[in-house]
PDB file of N, CA and C in Angstrom:
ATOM      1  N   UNK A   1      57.828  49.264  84.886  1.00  0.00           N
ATOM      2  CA  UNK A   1      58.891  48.653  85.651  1.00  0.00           C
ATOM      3  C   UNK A   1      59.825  49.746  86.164  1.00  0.00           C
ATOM      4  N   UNK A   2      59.554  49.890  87.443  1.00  0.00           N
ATOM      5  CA  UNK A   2      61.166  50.308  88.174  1.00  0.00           C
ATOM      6  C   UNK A   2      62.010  50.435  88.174  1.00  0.00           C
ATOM      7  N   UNK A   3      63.413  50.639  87.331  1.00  0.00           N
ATOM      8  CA  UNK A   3      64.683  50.491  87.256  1.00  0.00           C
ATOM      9  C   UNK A   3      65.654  50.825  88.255  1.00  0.00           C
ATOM     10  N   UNK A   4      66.064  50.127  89.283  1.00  0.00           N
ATOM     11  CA  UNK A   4      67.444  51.127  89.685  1.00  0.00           C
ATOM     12  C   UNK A   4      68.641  50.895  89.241  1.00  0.00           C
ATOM     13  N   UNK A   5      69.442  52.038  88.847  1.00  0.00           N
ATOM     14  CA  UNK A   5      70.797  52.550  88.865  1.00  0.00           C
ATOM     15  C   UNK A   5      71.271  52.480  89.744  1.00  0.00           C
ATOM     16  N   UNK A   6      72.210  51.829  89.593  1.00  0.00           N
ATOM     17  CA  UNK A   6      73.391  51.379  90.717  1.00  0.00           C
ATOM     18  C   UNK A   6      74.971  51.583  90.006  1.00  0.00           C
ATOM     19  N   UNK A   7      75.102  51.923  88.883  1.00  0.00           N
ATOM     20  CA  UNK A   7      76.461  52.430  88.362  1.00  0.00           C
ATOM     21  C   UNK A   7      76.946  54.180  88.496  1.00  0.00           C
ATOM     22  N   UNK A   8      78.190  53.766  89.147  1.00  0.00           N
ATOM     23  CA  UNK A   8      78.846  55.007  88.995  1.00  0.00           C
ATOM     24  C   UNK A   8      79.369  55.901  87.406  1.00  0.00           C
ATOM     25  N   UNK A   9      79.798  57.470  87.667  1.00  0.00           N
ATOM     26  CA  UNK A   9      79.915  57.553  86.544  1.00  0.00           C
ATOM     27  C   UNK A   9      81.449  56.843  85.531  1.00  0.00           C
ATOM     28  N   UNK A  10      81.978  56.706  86.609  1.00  0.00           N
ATOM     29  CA  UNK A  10      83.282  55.781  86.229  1.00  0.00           C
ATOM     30  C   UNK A  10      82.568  54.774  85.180  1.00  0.00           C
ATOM     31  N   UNK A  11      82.172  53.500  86.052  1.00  0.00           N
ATOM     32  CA  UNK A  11      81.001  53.073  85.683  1.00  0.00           C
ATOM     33  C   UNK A  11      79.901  53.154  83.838  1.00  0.00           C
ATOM     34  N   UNK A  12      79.304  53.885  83.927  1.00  0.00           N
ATOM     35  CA  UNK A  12      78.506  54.845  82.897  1.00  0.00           C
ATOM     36  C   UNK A  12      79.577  54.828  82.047  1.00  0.00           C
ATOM     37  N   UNK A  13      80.857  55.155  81.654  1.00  0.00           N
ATOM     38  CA  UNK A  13      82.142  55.572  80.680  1.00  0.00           C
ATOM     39  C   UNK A  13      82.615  54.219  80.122  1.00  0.00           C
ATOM     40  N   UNK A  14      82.658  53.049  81.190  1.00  0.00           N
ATOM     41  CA  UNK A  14      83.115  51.709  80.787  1.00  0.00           C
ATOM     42  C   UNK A  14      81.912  51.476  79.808  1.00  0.00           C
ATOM     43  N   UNK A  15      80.660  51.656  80.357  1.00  0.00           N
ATOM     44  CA  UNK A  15      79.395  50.478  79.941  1.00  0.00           C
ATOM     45  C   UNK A  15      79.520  51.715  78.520  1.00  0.00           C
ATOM     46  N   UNK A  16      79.560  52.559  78.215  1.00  0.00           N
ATOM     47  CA  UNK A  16      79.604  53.234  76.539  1.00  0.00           C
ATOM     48  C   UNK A  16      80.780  53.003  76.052  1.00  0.00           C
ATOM     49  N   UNK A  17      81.607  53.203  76.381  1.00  0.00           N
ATOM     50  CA  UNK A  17      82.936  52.442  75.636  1.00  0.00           C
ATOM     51  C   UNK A  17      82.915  51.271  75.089  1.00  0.00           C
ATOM     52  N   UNK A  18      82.185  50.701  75.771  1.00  0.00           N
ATOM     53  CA  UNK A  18      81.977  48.902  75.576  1.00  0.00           C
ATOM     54  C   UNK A  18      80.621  48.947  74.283  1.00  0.00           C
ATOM     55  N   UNK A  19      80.037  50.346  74.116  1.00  0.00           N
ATOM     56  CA  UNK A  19      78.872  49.789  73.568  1.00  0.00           C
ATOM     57  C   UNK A  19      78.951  50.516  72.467  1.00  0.00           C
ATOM     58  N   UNK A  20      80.504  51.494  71.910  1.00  0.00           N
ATOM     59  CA  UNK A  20      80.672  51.749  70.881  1.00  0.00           C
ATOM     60  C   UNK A  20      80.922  50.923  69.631  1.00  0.00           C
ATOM     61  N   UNK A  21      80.468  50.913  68.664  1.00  0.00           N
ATOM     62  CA  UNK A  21      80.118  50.394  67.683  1.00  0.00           C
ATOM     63  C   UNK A  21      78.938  49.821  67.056  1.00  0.00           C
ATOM     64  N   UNK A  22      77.833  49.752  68.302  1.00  0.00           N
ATOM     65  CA  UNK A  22      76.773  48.908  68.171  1.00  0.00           C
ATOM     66  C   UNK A  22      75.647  50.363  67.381  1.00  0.00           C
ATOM     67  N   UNK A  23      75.301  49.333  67.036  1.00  0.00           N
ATOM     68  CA  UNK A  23      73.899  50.458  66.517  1.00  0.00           C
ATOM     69  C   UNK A  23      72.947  50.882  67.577  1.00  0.00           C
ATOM     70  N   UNK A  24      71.648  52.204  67.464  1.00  0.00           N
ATOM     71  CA  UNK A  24      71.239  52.142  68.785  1.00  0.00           C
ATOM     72  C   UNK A  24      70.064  51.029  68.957  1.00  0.00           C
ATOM     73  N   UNK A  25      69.707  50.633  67.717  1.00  0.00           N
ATOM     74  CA  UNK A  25      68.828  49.587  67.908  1.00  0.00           C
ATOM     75  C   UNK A  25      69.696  47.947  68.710  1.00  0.00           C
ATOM     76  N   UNK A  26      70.569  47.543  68.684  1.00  0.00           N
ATOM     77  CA  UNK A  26      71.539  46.519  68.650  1.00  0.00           C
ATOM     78  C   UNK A  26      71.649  47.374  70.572  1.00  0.00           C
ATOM     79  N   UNK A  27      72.370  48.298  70.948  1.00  0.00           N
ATOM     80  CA  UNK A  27      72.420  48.774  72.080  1.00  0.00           C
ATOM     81  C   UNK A  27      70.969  48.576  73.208  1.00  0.00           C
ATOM     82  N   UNK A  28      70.192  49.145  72.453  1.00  0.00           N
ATOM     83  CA  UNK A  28      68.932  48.777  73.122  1.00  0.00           C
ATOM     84  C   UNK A  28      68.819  47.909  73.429  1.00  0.00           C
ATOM     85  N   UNK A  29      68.617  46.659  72.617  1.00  0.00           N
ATOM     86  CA  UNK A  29      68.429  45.321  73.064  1.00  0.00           C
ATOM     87  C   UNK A  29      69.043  44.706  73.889  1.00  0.00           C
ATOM     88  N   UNK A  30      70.454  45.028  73.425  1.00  0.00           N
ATOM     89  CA  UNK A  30      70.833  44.371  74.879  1.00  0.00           C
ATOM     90  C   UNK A  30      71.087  45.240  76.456  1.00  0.00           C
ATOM     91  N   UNK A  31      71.125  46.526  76.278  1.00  0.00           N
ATOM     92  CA  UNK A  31      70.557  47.155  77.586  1.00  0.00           C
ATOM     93  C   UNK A  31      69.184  46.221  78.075  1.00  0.00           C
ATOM     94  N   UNK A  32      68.063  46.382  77.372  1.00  0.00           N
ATOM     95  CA  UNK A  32      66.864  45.865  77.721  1.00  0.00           C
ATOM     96  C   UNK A  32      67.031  44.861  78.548  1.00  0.00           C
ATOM     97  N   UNK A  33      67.206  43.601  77.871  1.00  0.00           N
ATOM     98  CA  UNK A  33      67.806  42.590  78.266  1.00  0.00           C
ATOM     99  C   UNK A  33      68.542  42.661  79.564  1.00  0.00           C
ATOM    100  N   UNK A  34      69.432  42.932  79.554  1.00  0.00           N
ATOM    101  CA  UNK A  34      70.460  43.005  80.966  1.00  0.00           C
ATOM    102  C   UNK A  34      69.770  43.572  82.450  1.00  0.00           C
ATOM    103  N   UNK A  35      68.472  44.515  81.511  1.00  0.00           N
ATOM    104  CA  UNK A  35      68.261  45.264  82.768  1.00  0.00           C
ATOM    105  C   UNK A  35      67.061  44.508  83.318  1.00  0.00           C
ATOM    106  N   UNK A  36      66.183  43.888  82.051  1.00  0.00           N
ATOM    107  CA  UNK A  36      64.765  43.156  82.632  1.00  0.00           C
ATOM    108  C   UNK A  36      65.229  41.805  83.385  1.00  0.00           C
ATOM    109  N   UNK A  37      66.370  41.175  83.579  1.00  0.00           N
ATOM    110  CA  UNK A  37      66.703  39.775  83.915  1.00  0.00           C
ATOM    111  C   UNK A  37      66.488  40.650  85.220  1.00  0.00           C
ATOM    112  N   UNK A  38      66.872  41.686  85.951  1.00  0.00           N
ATOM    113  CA  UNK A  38      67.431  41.801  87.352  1.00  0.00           C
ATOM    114  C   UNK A  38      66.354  42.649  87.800  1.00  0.00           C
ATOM    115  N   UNK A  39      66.123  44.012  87.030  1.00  0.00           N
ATOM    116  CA  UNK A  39      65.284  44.983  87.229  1.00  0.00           C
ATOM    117  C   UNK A  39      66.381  46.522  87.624  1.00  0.00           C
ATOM    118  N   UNK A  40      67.381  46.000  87.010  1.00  0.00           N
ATOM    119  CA  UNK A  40      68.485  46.785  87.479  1.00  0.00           C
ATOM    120  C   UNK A  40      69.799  47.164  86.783  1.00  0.00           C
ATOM    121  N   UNK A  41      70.093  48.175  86.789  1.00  0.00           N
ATOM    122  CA  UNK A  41      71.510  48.553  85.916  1.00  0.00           C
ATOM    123  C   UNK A  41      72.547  48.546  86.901  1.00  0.00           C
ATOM    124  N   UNK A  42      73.607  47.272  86.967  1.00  0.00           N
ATOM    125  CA  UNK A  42      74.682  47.350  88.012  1.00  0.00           C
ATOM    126  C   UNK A  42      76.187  47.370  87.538  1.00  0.00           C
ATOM    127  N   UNK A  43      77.169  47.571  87.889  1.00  0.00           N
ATOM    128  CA  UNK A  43      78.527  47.080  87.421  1.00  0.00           C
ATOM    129  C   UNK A  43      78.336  45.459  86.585  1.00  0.00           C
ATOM    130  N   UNK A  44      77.909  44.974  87.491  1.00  0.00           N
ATOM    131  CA  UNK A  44      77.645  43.326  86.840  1.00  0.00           C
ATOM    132  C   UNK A  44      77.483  43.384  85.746  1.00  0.00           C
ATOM    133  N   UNK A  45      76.651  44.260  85.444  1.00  0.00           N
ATOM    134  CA  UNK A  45      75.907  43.815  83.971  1.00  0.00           C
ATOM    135  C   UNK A  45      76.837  44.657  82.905  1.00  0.00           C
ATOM    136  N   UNK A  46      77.784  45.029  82.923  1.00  0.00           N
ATOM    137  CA  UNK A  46      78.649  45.843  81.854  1.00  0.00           C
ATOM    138  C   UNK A  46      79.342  44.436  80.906  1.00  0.00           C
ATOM    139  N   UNK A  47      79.636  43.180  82.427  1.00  0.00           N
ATOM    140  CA  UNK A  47      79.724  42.075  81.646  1.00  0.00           C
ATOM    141  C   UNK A  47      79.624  41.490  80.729  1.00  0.00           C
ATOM    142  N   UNK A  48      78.176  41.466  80.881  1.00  0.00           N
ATOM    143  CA  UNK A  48      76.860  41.198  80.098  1.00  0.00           C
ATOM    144  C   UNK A  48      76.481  41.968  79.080  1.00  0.00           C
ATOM    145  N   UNK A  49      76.772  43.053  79.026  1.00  0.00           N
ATOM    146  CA  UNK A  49      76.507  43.617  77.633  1.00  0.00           C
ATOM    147  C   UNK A  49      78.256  43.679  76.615  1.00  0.00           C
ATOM    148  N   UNK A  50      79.300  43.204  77.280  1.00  0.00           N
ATOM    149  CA  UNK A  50      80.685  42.849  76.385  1.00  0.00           C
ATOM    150  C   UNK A  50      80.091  41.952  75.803  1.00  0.00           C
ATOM    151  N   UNK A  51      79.872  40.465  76.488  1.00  0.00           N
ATOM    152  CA  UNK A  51      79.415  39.364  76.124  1.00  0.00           C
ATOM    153  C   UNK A  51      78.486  39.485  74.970  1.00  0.00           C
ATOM    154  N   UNK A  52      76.976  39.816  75.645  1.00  0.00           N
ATOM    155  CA  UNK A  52      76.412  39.691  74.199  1.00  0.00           C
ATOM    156  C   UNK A  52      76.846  40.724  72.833  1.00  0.00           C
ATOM    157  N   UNK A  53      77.427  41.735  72.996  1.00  0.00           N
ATOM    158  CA  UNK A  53      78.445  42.702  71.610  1.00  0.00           C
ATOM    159  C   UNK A  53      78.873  41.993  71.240  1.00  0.00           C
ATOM    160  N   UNK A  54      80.213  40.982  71.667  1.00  0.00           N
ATOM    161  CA  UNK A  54      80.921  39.870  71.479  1.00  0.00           C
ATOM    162  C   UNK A  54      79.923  38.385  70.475  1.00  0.00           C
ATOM    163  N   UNK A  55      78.577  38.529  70.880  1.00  0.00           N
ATOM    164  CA  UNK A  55      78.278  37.195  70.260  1.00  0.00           C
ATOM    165  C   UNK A  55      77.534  37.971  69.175  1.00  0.00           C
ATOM    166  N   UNK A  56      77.122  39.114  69.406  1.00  0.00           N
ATOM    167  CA  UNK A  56      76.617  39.667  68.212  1.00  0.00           C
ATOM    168  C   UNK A  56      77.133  39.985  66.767  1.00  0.00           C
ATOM    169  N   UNK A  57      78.409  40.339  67.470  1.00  0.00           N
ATOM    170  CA  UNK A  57      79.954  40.510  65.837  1.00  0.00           C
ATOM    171  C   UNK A  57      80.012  39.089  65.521  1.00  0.00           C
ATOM    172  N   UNK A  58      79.885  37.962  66.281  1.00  0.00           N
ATOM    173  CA  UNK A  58      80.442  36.870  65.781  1.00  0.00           C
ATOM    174  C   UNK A  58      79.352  36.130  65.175  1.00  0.00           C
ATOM    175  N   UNK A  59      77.829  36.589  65.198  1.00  0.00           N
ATOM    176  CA  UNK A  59      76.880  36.340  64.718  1.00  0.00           C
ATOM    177  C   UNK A  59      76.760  36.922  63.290  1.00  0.00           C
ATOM    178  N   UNK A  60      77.026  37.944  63.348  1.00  0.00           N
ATOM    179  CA  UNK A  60      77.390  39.232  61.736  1.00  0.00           C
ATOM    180  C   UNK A  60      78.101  38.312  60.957  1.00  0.00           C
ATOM    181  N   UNK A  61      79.646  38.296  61.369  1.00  0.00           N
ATOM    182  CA  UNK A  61      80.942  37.628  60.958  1.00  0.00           C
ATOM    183  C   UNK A  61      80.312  36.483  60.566  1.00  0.00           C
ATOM    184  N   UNK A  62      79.814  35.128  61.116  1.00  0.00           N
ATOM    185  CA  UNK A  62      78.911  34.673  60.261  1.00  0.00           C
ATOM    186  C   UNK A  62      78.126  34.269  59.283  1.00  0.00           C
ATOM    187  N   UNK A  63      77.030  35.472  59.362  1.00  0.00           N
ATOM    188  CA  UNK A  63      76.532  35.586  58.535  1.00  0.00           C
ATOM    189  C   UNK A  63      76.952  36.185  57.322  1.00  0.00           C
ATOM    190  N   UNK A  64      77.816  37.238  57.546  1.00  0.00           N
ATOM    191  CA  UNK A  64      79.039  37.945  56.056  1.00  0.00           C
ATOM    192  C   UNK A  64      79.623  36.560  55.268  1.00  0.00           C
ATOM    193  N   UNK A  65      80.117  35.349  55.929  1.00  0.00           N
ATOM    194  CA  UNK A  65      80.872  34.313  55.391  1.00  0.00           C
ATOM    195  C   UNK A  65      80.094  33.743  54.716  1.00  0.00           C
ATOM    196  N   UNK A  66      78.927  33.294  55.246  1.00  0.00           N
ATOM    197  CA  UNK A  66      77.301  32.401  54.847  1.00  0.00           C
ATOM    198  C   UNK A  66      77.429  33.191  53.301  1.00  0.00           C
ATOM    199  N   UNK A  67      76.954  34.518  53.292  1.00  0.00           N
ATOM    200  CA  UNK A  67      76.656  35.164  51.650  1.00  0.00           C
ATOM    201  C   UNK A  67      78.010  34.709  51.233  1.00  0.00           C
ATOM    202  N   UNK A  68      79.009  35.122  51.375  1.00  0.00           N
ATOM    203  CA  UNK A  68      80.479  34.973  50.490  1.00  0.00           C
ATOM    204  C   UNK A  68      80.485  33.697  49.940  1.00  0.00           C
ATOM    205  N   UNK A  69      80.170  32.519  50.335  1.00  0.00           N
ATOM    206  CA  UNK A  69      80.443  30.954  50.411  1.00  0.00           C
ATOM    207  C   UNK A  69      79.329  30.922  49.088  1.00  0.00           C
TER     208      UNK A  69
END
């Protein structure tokens, strides 16, 4: 598959900022993801990878409560 890049490096600084904390396995996936829906890495999708980080902590968080209970 083809990928094009379409983010600036401005760009590039948001989408790692956003993807600090994640593991690189957890990062991968959802790069993957974001990029196979379109075929493409755009501003758009920096969205899209807050979002799923966002459902991923709250998936953890979760599951941390599930054992505690």
């Amino acid at each position: 598959m083809n990928v094009k890049v379409e983010i600036s490096p401005q760009d590039t600084n948001r989408l790692l900022n956003n993807m600090k904390g994640l593991t690189l396995m957890e990062a991968e996936k959802i790069l993957t993801k974001v990029i196979v829906e379109d075929g493409r890495l755009s501003p758009e999708d920096i969205r899209q990878v807050v979002e799923a980080k966002k459902d991923m902590v709250e998936r953890k968080e979760r599951d941390c409560l599930n054992i505690i209970r």
